[in-house]
PDB file of N, CA and C in Angstrom:
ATOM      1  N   UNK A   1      93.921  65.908  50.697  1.00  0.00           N
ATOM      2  CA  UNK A   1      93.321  66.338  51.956  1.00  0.00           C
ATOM      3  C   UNK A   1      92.154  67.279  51.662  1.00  0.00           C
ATOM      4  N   UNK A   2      91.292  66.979  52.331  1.00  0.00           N
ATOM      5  CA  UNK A   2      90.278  67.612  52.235  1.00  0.00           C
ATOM      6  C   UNK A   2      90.287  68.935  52.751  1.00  0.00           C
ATOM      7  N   UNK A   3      89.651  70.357  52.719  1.00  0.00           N
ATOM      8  CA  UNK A   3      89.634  71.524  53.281  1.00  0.00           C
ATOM      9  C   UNK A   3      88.429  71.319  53.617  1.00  0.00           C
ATOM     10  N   UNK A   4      87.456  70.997  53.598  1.00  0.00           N
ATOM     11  CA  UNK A   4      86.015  71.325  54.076  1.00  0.00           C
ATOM     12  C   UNK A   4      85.595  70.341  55.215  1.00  0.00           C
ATOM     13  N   UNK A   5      84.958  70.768  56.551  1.00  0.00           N
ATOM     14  CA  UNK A   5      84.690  70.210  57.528  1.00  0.00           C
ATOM     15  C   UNK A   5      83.106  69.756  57.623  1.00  0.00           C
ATOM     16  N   UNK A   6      82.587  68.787  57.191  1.00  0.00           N
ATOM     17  CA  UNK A   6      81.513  68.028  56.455  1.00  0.00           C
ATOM     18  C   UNK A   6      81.043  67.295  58.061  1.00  0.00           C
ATOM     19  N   UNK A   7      81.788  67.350  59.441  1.00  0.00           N
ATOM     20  CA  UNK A   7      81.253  66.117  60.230  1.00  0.00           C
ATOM     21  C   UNK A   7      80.578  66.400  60.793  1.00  0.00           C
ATOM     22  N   UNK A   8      79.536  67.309  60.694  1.00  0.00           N
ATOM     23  CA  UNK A   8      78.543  67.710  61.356  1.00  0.00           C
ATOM     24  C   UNK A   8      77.544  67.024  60.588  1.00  0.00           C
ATOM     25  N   UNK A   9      77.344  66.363  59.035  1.00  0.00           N
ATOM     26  CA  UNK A   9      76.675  66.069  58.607  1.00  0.00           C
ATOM     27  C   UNK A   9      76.499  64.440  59.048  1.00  0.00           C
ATOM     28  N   UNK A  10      77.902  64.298  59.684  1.00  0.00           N
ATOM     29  CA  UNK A  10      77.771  62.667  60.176  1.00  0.00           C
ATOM     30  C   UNK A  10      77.264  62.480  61.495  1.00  0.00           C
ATOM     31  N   UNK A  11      76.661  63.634  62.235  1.00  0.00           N
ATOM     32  CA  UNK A  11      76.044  63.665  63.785  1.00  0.00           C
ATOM     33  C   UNK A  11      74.850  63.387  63.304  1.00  0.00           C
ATOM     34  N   UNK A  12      74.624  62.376  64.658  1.00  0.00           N
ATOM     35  CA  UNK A  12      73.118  62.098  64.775  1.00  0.00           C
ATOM     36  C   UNK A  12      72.049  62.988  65.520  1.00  0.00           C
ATOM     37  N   UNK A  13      72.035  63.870  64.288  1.00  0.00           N
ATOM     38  CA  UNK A  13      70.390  64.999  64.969  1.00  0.00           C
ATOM     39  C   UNK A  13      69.638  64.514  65.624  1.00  0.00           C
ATOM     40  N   UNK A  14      68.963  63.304  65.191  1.00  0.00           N
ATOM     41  CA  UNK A  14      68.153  62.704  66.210  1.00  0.00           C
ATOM     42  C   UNK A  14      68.446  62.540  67.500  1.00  0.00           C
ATOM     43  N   UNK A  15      69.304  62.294  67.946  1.00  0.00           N
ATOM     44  CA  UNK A  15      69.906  61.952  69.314  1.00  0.00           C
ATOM     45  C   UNK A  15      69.930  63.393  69.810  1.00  0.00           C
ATOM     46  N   UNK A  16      70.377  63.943  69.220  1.00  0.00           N
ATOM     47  CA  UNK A  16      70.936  65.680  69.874  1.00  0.00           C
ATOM     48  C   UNK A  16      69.539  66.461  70.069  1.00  0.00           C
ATOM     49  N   UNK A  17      68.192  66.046  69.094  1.00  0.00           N
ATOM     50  CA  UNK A  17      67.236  66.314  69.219  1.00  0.00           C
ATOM     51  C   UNK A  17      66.432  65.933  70.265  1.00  0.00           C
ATOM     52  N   UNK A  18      66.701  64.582  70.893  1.00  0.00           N
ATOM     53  CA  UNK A  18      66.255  63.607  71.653  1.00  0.00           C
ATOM     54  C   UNK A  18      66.739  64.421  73.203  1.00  0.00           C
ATOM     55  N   UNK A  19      68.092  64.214  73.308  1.00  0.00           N
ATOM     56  CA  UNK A  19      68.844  65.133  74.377  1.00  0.00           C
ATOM     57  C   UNK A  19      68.201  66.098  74.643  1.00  0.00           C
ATOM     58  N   UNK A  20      68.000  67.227  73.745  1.00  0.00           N
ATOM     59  CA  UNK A  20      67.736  68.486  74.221  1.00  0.00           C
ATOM     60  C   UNK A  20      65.983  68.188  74.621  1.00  0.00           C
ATOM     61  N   UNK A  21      65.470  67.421  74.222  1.00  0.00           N
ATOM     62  CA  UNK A  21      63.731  67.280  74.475  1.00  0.00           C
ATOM     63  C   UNK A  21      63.832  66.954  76.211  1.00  0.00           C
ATOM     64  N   UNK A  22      64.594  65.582  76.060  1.00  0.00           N
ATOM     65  CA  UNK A  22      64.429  65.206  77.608  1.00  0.00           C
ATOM     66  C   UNK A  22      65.230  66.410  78.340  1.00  0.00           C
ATOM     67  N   UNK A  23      66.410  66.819  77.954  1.00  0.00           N
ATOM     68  CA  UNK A  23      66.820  67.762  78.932  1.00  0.00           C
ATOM     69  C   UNK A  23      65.426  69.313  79.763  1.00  0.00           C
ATOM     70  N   UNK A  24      64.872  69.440  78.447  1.00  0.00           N
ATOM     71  CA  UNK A  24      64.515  70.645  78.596  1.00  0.00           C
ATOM     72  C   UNK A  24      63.289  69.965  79.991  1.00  0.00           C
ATOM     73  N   UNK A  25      62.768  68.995  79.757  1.00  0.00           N
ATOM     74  CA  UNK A  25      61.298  68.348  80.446  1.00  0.00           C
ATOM     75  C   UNK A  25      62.003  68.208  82.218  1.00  0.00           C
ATOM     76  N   UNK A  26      63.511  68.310  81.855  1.00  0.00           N
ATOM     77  CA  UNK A  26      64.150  68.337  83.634  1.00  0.00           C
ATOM     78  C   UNK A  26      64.510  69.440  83.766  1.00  0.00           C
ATOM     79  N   UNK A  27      63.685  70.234  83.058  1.00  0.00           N
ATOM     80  CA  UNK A  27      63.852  72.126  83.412  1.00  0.00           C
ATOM     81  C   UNK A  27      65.399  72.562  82.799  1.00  0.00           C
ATOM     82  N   UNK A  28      65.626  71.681  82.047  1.00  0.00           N
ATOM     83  CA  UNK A  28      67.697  72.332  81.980  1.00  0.00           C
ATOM     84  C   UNK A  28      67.405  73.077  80.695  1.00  0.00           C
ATOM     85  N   UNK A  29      68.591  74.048  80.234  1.00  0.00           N
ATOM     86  CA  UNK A  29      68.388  75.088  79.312  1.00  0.00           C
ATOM     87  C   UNK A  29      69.136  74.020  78.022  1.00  0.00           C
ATOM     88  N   UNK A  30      68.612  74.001  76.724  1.00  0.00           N
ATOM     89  CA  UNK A  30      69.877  73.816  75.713  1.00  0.00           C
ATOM     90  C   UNK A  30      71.374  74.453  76.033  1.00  0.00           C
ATOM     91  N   UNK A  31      71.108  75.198  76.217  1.00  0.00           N
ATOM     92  CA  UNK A  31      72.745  76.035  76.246  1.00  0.00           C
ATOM     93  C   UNK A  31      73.816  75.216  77.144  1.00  0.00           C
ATOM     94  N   UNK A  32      73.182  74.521  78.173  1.00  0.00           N
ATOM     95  CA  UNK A  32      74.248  73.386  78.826  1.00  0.00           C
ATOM     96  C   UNK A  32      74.493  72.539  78.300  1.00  0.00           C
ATOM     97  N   UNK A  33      73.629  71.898  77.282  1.00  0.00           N
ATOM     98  CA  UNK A  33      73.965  70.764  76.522  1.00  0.00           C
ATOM     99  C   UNK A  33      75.137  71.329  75.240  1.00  0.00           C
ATOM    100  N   UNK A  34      74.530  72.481  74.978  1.00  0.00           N
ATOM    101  CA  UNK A  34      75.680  73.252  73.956  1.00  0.00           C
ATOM    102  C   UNK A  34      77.000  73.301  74.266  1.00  0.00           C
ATOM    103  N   UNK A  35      77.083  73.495  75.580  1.00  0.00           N
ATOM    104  CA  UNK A  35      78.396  73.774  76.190  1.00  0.00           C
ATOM    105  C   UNK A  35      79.013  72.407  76.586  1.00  0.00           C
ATOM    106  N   UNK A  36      78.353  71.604  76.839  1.00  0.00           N
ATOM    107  CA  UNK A  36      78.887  70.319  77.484  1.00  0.00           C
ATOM    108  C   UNK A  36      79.154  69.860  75.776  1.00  0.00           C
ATOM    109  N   UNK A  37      78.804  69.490  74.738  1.00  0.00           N
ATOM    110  CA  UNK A  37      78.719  68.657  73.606  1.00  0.00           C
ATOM    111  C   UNK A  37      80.114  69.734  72.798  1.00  0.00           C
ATOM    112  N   UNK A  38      80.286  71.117  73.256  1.00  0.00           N
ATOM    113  CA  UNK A  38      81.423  71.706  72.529  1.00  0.00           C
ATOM    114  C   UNK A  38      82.805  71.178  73.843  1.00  0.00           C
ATOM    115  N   UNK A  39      82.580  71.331  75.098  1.00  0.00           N
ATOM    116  CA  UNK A  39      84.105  70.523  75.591  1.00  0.00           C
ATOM    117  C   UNK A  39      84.575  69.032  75.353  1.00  0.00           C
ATOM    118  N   UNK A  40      83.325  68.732  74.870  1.00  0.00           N
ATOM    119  CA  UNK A  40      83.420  66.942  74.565  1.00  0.00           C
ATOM    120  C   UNK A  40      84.120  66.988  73.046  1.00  0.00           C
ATOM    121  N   UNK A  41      83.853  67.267  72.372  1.00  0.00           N
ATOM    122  CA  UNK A  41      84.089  68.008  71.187  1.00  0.00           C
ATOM    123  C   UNK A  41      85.347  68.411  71.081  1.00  0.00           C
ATOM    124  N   UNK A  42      85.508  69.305  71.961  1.00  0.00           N
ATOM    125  CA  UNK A  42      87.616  70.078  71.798  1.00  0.00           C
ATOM    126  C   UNK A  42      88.319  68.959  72.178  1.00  0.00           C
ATOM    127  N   UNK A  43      87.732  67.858  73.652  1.00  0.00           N
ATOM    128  CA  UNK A  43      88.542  67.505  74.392  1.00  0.00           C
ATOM    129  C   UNK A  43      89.023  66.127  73.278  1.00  0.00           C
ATOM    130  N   UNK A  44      88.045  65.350  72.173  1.00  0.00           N
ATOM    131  CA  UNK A  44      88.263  64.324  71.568  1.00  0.00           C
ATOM    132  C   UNK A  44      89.202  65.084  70.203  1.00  0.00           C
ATOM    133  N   UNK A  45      89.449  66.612  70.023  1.00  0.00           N
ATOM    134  CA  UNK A  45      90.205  66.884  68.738  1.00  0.00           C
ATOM    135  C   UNK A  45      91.331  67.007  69.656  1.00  0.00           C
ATOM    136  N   UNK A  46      91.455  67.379  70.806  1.00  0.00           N
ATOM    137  CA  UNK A  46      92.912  67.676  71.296  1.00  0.00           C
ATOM    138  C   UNK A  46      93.399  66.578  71.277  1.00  0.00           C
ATOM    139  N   UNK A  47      92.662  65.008  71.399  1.00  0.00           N
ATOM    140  CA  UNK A  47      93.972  64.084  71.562  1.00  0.00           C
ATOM    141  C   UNK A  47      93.864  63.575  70.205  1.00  0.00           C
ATOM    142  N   UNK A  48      93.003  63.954  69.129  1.00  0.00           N
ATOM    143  CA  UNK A  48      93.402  63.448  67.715  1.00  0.00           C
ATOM    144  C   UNK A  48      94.588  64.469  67.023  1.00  0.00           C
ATOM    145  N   UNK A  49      94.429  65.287  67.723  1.00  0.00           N
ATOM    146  CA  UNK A  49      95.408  66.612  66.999  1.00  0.00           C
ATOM    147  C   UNK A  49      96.747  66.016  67.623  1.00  0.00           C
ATOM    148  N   UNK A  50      96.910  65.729  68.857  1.00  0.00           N
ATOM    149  CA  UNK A  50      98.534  65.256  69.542  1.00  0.00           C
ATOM    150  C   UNK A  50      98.653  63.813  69.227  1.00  0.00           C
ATOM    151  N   UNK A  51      97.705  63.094  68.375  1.00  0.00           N
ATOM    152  CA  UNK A  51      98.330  61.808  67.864  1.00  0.00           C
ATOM    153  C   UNK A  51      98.398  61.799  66.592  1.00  0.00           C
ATOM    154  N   UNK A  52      97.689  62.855  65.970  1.00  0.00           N
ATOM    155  CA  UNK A  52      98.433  63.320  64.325  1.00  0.00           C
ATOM    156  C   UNK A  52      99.845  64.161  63.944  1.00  0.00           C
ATOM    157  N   UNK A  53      99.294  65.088  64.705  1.00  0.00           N
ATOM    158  CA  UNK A  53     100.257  66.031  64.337  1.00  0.00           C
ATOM    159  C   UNK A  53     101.593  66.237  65.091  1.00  0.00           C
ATOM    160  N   UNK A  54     102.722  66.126  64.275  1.00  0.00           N
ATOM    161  CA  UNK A  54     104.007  65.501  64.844  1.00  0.00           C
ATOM    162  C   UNK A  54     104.154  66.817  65.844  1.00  0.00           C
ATOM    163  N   UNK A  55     104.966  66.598  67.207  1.00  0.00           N
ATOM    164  CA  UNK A  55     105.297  67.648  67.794  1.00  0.00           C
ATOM    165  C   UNK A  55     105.601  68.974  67.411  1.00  0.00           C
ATOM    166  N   UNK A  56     106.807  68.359  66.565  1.00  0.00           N
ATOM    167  CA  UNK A  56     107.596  69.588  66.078  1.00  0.00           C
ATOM    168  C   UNK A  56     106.574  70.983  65.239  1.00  0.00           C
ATOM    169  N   UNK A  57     105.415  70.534  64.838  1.00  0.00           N
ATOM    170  CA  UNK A  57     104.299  71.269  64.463  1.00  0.00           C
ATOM    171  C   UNK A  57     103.235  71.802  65.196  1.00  0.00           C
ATOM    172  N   UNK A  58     103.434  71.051  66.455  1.00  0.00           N
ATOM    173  CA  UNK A  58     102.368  71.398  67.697  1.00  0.00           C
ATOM    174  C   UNK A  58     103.320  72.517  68.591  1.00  0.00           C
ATOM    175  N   UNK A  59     104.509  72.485  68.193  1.00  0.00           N
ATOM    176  CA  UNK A  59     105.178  73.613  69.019  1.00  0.00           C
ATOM    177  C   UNK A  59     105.304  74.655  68.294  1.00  0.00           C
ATOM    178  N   UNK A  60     105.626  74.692  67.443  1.00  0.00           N
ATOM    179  CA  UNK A  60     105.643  75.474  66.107  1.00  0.00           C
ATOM    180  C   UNK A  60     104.435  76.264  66.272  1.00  0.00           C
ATOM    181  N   UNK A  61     103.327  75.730  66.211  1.00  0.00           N
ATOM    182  CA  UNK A  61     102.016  76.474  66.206  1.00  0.00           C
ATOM    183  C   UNK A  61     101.731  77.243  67.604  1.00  0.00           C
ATOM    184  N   UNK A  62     102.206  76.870  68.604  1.00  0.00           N
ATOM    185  CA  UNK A  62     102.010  77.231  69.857  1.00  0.00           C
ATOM    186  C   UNK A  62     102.958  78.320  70.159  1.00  0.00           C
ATOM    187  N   UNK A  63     104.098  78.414  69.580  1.00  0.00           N
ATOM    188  CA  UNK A  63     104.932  80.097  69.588  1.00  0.00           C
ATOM    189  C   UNK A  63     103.979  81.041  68.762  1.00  0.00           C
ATOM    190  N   UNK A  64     103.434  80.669  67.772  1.00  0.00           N
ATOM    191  CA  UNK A  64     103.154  81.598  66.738  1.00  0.00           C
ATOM    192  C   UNK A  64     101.934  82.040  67.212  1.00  0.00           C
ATOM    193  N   UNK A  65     101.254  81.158  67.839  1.00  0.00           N
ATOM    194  CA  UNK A  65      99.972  81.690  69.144  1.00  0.00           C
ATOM    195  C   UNK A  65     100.376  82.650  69.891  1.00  0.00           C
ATOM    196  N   UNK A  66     101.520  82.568  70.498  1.00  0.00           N
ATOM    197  CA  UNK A  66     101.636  83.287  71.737  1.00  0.00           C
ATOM    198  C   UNK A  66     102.065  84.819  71.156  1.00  0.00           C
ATOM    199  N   UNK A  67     102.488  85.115  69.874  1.00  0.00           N
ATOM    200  CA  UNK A  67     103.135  85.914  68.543  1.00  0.00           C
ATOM    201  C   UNK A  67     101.684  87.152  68.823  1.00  0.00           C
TER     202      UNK A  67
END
């Protein structure tokens, strides 16, 4: 298993570059696109995280949160 989180190198800058050009030309700030591309982001690890990781480890982690 790998420790190092490398998938930012597999995003397409161009596109994200592209986004933020047209966004900005409809007056919108980057920072919405920042915010919208980080809930898109949590919302696709939360259901890879609850179809990897066996329950018994998703509860486990969720007492030790609340700790």
């Amino acid at each position: 298993m790998k420790n190092e989180f490398n998938f930012a190198d597999n995003i397409d800058k161009t596109k994200i570059t592209l986004i933020r050009h047209y966004m900005a030309e409809k007056g919108m700030d980057s920072a919405d696109f920042d915010e919208q591309l980080a809930k898109e982001i949590n919302e696709a690890v939360e259901v890879m995280y609850r179809k990897y990781v066996p329950r018994a480890v998703r509860e486990l982690f969720a007492q030790e949160a609340l700790r």
